[in-house]
Each structure stands twice: as structure tokens, then as C-alpha cells.
Protein backbone atom coordinates (compact mmCIF):
# COMPACT_ATOMS: atom_id res chain seq x y z
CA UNK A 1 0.00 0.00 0.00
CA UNK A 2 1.46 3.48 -1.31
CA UNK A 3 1.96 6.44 2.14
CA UNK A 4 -0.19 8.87 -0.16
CA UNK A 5 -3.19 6.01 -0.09
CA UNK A 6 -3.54 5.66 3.95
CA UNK A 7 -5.91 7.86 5.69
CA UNK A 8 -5.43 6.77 9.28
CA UNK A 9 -2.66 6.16 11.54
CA UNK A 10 -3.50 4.65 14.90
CA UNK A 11 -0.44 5.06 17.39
CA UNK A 12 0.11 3.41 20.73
CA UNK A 13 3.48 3.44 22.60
CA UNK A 14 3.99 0.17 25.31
CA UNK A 15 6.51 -1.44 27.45
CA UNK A 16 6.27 -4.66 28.85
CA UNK A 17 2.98 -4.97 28.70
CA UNK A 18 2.91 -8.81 27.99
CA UNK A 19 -0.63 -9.64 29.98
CA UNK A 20 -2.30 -6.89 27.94
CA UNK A 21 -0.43 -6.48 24.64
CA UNK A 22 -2.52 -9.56 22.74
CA UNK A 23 -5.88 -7.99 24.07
CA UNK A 24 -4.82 -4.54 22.76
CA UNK A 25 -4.23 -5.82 19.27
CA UNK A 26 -7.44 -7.86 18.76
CA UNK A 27 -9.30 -4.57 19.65
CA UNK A 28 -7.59 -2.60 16.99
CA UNK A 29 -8.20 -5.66 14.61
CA UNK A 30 -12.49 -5.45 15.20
CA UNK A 31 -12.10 -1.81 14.46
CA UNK A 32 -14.84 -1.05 11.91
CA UNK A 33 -12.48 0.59 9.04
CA UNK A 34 -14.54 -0.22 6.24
CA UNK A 35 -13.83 1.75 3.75
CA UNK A 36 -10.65 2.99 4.87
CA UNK A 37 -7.18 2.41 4.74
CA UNK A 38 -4.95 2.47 8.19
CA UNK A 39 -2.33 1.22 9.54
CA UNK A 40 -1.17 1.18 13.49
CA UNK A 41 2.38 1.63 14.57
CA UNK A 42 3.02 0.16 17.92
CA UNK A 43 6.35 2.00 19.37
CA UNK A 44 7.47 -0.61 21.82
CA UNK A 45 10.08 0.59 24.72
CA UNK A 46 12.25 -2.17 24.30
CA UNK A 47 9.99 -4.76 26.25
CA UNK A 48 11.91 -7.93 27.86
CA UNK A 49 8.91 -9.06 28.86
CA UNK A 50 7.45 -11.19 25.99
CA UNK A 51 5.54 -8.12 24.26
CA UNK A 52 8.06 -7.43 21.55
CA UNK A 53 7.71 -11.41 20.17
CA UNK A 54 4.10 -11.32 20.82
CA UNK A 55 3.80 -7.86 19.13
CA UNK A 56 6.18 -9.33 16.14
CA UNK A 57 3.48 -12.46 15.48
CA UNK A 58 0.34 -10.28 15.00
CA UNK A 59 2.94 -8.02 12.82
CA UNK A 60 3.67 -11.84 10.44
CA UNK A 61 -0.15 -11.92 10.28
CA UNK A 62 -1.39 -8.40 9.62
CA UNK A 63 1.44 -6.65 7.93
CA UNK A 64 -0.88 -3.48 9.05
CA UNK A 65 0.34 -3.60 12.61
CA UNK A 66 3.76 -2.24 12.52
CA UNK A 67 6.33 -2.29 15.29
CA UNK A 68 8.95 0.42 15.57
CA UNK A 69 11.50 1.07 18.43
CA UNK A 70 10.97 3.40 21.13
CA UNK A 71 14.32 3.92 22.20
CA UNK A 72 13.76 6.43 24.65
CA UNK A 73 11.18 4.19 26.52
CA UNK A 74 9.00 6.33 27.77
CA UNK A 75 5.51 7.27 26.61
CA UNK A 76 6.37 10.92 24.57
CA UNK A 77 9.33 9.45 22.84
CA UNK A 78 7.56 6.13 21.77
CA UNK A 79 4.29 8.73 20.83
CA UNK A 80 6.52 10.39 19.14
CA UNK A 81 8.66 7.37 17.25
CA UNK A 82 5.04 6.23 16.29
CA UNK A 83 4.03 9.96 14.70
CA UNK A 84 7.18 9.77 12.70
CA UNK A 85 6.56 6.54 11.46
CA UNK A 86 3.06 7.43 10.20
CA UNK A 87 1.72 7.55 7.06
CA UNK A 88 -2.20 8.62 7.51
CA UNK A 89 -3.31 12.58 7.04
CA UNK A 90 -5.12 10.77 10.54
CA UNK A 91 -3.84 10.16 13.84
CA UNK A 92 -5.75 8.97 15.89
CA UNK A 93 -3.88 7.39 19.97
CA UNK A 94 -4.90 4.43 21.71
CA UNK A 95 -3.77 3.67 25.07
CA UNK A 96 -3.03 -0.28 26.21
CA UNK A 97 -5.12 0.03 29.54
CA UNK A 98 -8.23 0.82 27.85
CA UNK A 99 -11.54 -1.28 26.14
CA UNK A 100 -12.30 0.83 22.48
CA UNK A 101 -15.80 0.60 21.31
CA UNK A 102 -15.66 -0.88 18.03
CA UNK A 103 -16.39 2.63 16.23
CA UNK A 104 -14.21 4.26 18.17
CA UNK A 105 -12.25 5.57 15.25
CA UNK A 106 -14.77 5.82 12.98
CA UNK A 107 -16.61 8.15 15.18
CA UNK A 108 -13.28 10.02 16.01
CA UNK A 109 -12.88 10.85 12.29
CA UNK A 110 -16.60 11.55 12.04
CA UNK A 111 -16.37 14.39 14.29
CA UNK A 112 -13.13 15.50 13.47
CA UNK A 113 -14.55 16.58 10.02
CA UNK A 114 -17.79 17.93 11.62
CA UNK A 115 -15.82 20.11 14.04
CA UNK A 116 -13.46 21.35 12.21
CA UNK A 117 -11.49 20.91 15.62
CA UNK A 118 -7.58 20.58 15.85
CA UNK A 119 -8.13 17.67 18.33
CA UNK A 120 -11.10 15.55 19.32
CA UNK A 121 -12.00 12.82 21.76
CA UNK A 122 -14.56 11.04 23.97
CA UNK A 123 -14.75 11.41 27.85
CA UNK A 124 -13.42 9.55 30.51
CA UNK A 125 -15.32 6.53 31.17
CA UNK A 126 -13.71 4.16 33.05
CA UNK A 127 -15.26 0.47 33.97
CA UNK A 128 -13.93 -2.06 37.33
CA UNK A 129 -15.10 -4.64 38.58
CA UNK A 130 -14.42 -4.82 42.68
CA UNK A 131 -15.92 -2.77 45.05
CA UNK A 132 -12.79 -0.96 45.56
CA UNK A 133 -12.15 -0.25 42.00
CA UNK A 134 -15.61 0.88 41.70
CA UNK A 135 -14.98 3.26 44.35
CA UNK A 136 -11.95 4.67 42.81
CA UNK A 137 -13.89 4.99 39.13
CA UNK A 138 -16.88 6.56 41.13
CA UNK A 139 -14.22 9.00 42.64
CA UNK A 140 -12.43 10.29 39.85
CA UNK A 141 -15.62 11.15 38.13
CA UNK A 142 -16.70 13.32 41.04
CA UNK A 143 -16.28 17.28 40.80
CA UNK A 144 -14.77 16.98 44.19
CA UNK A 145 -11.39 15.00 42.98
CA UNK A 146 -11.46 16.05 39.21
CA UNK A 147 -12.28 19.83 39.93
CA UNK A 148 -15.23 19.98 37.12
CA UNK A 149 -12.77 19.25 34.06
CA UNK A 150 -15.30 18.41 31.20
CA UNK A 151 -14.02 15.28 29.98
CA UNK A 152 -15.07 13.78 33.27
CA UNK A 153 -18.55 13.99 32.34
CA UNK A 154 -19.89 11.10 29.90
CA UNK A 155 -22.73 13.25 28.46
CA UNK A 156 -20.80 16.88 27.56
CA UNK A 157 -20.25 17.31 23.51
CA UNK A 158 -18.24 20.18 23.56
CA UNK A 159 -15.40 22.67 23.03
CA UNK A 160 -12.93 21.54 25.80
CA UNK A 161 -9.08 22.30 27.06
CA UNK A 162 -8.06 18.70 26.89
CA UNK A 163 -9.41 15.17 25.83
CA UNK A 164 -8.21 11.63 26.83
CA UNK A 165 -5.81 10.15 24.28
CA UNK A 166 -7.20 12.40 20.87
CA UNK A 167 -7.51 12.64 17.37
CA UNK A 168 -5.43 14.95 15.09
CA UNK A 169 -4.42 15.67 11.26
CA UNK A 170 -1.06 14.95 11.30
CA UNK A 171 -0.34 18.19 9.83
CA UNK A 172 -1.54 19.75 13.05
CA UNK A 173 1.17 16.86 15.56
CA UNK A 174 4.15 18.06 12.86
CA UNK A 175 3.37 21.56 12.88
CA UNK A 176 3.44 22.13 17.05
CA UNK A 177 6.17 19.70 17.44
CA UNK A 178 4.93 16.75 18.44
CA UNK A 179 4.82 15.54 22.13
CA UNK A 180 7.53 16.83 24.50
CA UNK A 181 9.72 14.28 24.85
CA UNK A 182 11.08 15.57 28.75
CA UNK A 183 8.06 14.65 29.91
CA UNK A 184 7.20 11.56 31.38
CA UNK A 185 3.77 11.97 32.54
CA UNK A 186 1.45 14.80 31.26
CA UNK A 187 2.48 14.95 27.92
CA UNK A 188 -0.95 14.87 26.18
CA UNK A 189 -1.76 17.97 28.67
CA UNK A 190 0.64 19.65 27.42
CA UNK A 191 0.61 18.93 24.08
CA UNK A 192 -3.12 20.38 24.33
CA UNK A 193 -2.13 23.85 26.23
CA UNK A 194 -0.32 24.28 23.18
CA UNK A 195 -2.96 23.99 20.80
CA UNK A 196 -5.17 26.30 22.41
CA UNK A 197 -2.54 28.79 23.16
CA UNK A 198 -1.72 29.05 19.70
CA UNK A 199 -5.32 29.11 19.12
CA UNK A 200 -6.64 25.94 18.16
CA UNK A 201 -9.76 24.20 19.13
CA UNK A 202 -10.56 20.76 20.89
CA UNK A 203 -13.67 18.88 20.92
CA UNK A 204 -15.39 16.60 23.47
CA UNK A 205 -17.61 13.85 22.20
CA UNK A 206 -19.92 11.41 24.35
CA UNK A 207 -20.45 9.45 20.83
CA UNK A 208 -16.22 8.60 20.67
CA UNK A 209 -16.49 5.66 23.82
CA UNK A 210 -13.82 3.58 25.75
CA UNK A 211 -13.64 3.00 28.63
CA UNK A 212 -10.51 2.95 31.28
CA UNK A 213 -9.57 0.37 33.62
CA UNK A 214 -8.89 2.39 36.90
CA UNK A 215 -6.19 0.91 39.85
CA UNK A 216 -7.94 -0.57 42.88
CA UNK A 217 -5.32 -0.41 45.44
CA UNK A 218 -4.50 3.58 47.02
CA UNK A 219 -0.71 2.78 46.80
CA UNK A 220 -0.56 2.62 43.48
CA UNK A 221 -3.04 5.40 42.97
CA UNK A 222 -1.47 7.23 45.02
CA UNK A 223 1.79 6.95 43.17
CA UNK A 224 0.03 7.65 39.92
CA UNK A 225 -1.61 10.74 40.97
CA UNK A 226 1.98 12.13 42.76
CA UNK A 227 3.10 11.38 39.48
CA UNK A 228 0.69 13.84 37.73
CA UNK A 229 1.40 16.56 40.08
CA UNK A 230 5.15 15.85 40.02
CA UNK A 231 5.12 16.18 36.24
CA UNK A 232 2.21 19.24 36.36
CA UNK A 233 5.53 21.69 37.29
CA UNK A 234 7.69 20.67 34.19
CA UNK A 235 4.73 22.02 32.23
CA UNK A 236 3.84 24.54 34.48
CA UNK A 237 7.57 25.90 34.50
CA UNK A 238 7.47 25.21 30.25
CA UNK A 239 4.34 27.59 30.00
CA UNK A 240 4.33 29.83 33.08
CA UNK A 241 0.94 28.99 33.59
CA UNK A 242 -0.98 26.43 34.59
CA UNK A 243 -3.20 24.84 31.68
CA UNK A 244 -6.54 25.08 34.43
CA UNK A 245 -6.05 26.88 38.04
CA UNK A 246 -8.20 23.61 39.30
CA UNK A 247 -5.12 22.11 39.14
CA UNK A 248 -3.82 24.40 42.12
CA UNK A 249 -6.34 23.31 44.57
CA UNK A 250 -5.04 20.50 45.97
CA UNK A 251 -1.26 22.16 46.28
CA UNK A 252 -2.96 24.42 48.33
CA UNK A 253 -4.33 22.53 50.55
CA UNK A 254 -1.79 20.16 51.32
CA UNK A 255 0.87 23.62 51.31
CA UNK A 256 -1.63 24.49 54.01
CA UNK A 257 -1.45 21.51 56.06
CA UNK A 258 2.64 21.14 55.52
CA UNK A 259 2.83 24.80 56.79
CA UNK A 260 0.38 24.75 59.90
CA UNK A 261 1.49 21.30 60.94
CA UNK A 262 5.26 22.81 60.68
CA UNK A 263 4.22 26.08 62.59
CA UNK A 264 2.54 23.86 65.50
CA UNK A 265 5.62 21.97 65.52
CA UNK A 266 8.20 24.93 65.99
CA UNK A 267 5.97 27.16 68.28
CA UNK A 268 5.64 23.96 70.86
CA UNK A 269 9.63 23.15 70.44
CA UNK A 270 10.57 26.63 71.14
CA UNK A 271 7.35 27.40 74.01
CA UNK A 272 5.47 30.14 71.93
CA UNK A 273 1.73 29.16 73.27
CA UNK A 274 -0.18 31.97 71.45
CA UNK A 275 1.62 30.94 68.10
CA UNK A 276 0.67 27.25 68.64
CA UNK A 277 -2.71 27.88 69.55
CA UNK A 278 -2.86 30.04 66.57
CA UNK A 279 -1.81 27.39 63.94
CA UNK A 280 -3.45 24.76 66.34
CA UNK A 281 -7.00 26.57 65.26
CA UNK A 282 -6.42 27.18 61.91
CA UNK A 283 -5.44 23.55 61.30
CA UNK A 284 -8.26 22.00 62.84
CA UNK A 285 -10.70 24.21 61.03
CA UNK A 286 -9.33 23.19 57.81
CA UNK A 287 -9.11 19.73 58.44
CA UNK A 288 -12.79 19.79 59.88
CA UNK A 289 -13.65 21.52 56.90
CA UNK A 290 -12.13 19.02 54.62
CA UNK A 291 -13.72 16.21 56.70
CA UNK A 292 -16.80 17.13 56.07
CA UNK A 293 -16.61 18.17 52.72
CA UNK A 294 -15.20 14.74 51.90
CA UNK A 295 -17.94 13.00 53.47
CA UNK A 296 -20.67 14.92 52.01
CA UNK A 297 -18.76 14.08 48.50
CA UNK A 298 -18.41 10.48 49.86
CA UNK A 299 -22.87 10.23 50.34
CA UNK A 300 -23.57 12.01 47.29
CA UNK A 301 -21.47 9.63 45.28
CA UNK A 302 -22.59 6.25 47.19
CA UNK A 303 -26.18 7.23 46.57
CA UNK A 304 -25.92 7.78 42.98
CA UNK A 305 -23.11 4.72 42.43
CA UNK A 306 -23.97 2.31 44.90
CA UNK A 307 -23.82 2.46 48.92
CA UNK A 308 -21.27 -0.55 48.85
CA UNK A 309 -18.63 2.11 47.84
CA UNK A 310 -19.44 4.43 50.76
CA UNK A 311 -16.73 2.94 52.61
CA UNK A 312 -13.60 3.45 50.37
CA UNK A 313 -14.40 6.50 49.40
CA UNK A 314 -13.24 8.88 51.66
CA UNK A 315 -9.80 7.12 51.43
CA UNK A 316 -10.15 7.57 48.03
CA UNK A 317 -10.46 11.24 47.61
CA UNK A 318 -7.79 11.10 49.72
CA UNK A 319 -5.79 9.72 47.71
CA UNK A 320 -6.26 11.58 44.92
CA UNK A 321 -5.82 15.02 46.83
CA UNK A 322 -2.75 14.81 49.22
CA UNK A 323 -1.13 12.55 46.23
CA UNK A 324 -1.33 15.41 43.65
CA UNK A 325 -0.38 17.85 46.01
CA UNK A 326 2.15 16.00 47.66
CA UNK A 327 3.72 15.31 43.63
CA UNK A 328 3.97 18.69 43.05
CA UNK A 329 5.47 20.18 45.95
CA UNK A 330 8.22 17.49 44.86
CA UNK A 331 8.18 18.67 41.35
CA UNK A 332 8.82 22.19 42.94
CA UNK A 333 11.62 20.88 45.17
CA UNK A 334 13.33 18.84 42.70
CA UNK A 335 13.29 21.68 39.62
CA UNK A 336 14.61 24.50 42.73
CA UNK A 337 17.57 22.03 43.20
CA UNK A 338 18.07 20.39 40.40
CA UNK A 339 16.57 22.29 37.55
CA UNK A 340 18.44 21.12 34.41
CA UNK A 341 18.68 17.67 35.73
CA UNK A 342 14.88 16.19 34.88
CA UNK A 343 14.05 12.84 36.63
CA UNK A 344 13.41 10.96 33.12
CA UNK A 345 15.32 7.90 34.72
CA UNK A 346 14.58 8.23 38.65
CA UNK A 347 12.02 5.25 39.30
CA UNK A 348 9.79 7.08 42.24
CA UNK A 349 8.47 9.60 38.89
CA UNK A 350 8.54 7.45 36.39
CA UNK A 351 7.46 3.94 37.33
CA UNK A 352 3.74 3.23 36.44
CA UNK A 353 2.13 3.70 32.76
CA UNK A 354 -0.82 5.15 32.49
């Protein structure tokens, strides 16, 4: 097949994803692409794990599904190895974590003609099947963890700042640069603050579905989420802004707690009463305050989800909130002392794929 006849180019960059990586290419296989001609390039990160020979059979059988190296073997660089390797005016990114419905692309190109949009996707649905899973799916689509971003909510069709995974010419990937390849978590955020700072449009659509498998245990959420807000400065400090101020909330608080806790700390070491009572007061009111908050978000959830989950969630949106914060205060440490040293290699920022 000539490069000038493929329309779409589905990427996905992996590593060692040998329990997944068979599943992953019999969904892109029951795509519906009648009609049109595509191709997927699978960047693999140099996988010891079984995935490359697995990924290598399904290449003997469907000369469609390409493999290229991803050298760099992290998610932006194997994106990005993938883009290069393209052929379709299309791209359209697919994650390995994640059930596609069957028109998933179809519907992705569908709208991305309608819209005239420089990116498009579908929301964040996410399916699980324990009760704690549940709980952590029910969480993240709450306003209270995800701060009201759109593509939390199944049923919005709209213009958005960001979209899971997306859809793009691939006129509009070579002409901002691609991903950024220093960043190992939140590159797709980023890569979507600068199409709407250079004035481009994204789309939300409830008719593009998948659906994400969420982590059930809190350590390794919690590790994913410090993750995000470890990885939230290097764009921050790329942009000098922050692509939504929701983002800020949960620094905040847990700034708030470090600082107070610290204060109460010092003023009892050193016998200042009024100063500890001070901080004492203003600690406990915002801890009462976040209390309750969370268990007013914990009922409202449970009674529209399922009362089963009651029980995990306030955990849950714990999880999510001190672990953001927490990952960013890092970021901020780590870029104050080590600022042109980024931690592409260090495992505690890096270990974990989506």
C-alpha cells in the first residue's frame, strides 16, 4: 500500500505490557475501518517481557500492525517514534489500559470533520469490577477530585481544554512539534495547552467511547496521581501557567497543612503558646472543613453509584488530593535544586504507565 493512499494512523506506545499487549491488538483488529485504509504503529520501549515477540506475530499476520523502536522508553518518545513513522493525514492514539468501542475511530474521524477541531475525543469513562475499583472509578468522576474538568462527564459534547488520548491531522502533531519528549507523565496535557494557546480548538464527544480500567489499590493510585502533580511543574515551568487553576487546589491545601502542621511543631519546640494555639486553630478548622466536605462528597457519590462504595471512598479522595499535592510540591523541590537535571530515569516519577 502506497503512504499517499492511507488515511489513518492509529499510534500506541507500550513497554512490557505482555498480559495486555494480545488484548490490545485484537481490539484494533475489530475496528470497523470499512472503507478505509490504516495502519497502526506500535512503538514498543524495548519490552523484555514477551511483548516485543508477541507484538512481532500479529505483525507476520497483519502486515498493518507495525512495530517500531521506542528507544527512549518512555511514553512521549515512543508517541513520538510512532508519529514519525506514520503515514495517515489521521492520527488517531490508543492507550493499552483501555476497552475501544468498536467505532471508536470511525466516530473520532466523524467528528473530526464535523468540528473542524484541531483535536477531538470522547470522555473519561472508566469500567472495574471490585468494590474498591468501583470506588476509585466513582471518585475520579466526582467534581470533588477532578475539579469539574469536562471530559469527566460522559454526556458533555463540547469545546474543551483537553481530551483523553485524541484525534489529530497529522499536519496539526508536525506543525506544534509533536509531544515533548522531557516529559514523562502529562504529555498529552501539554501537548493540548499548546494547541489552544496558539489558538486551536478541541472537541469533546460522548459518541467517541472507551472506557478505562482504573487501579484498585490507594498505593498505586497514590503513586500515579503524585506522578501527575510531580510532572504538572515541568509544564507549568514550560508555559508559566498552569493549563486550568483547578489544578492548584489540591497544592494548596496540602501547602496548608505542611505549613500549619510545621508552625505547630516549631511554636511547641521553642514554648510560643499563642503561636501554637494560633496554627493549632487554623489547622483544625481546615481539616474539619475538609472532613466534612469529603464525606458529604463520599454520600452524594454512594447514593448515585452504589452504597457498597461508601466505605472506600473517603480514602479515596484522599488519595487523589494529598497525592497530587504532595507530587507537586516534589516537582517544585526537585526543579529549585536540580533544575536542568529532569528525573526521566529516577524510578519514584517514572514507574507506572498510564
Amino acid at each position: 500500500m502506497s503512504e499517499s493512499s492511507i488515511q489513518v494512523s492509529i499510534i500506541v506506545a507500550c513497554r512490557n505490557e505482555g498480559k495486555h499487549i494480545r488484548e490490545l491488538m485484537d481490539s484494533l483488529l475489530t475496528q470497523d475501518m470499512t472503507g478505509i485504509s490504516w495502519e497502526a504503529i506500535i512503538a514498543d520501549g524495548m519490552s523484555d517481557d514477551g511483548t516485543r515477540q508477541a507484538l512481532e506475530e500479529y505483525h507476520a499476520r497483519h502486515p498493518e500492525l507495525i512495530v517500531v523502536d521506542n528507544l527512549g522508553r518512555i511514553v512521549s518518545t515512543g508517541l513520538n517514534a510512532a508519529i514519525r513513522a506514520a503515514r495517515g493525514e489521521v492520527v488517531i492514539r490508543m492507550d493499552g489500559h483501555t476497552r475501544y468501542s468498536p467505532d471508536y475511530c470511525r466516530r473520532s474521524l466523524e467528528t473530526l470533520e464535523r468540528t473542524g477541531a484541531d483535536n477531538v475525543g470522547g470522555p473519561a469513562r472508566t469500567e472495574a469490577a471490585s468494590v474498591r475499583a468501583r470506588a476509585v472509578a466513582a471518585a475520579y468522576h466526582s467534581r470533588f477530585s477532578t475539579g469539574g474538568a469536562k471530559f469527566h462527564d460522559e454526556n458533555y459534547e463540547g469545546w474543551v481544554d483537553t481530551v483523553p488520548y485524541g484525534c489529530w491531522r497529522r499536519t496539526t502533531l508536525l506543525r506544534l512539534g509533536l509531544f515533548d519528549e522531557t516529559l514523562v507523565r502529562n504529555q498529552d496535557d501539554e501537548l493540548n495547552l499548546r494547541i489552544t494557546r496558539a489558538g486551536g480548538k478541541i472537541w469533546l464527544s460522548p459518541t467517541i467511547m472507551s472506557w478505562y480500567s482504573p487501579r484498585p489499590m490507594l498505593s498505586t493510585l497514590f503513586r500515579q496521581y503524585f506522578q501527575y502533580g510531580f510532572w504538572k511543574v515541568a509544564v507549568i515551568r514550560k508555559h508559566r501557567i498552569p493549563a486550568s487553576w483547578r489544578h492548584l487546589v489540591p497544592i494548596a491545601f496540602v501547602l496548608a497543612n505542611i505549613v500549619l502542621v510545621t508552625s505547630m511543631i516549631i511554636s511547641k519546640a521553642v514554648g510560643v503558646v499563642s503561636w501554637f494555639t494560633c496554627s493549632a486553630a487554623l489547622w483544625f478548622t481546615i481539616i474539619s472543613a475538609y472532613a466534612l466536605s469529603t464525606l458529604i462528597a463520599s454520600l452524594l457519590v454512594a447514593k448515585e453509584r452504589g452504597w457498597e462504595l461508601f466505605p472506600y471512598l473517603p480514602g479515596v479522595f484522599a488519595a487523589y488530593h494529598f497525592s497530587y499535592g504532595l507530587g507537586f510540591l516534589a516537582g517544585l523541590r526537585w526543579y529549585l535544586i536540580k533544575p536542568d537535571s529532569p528525573p526521566v530515569f529516577h524510578s519514584m516519577y517514572t514507574r507506572l504507565s498510564r
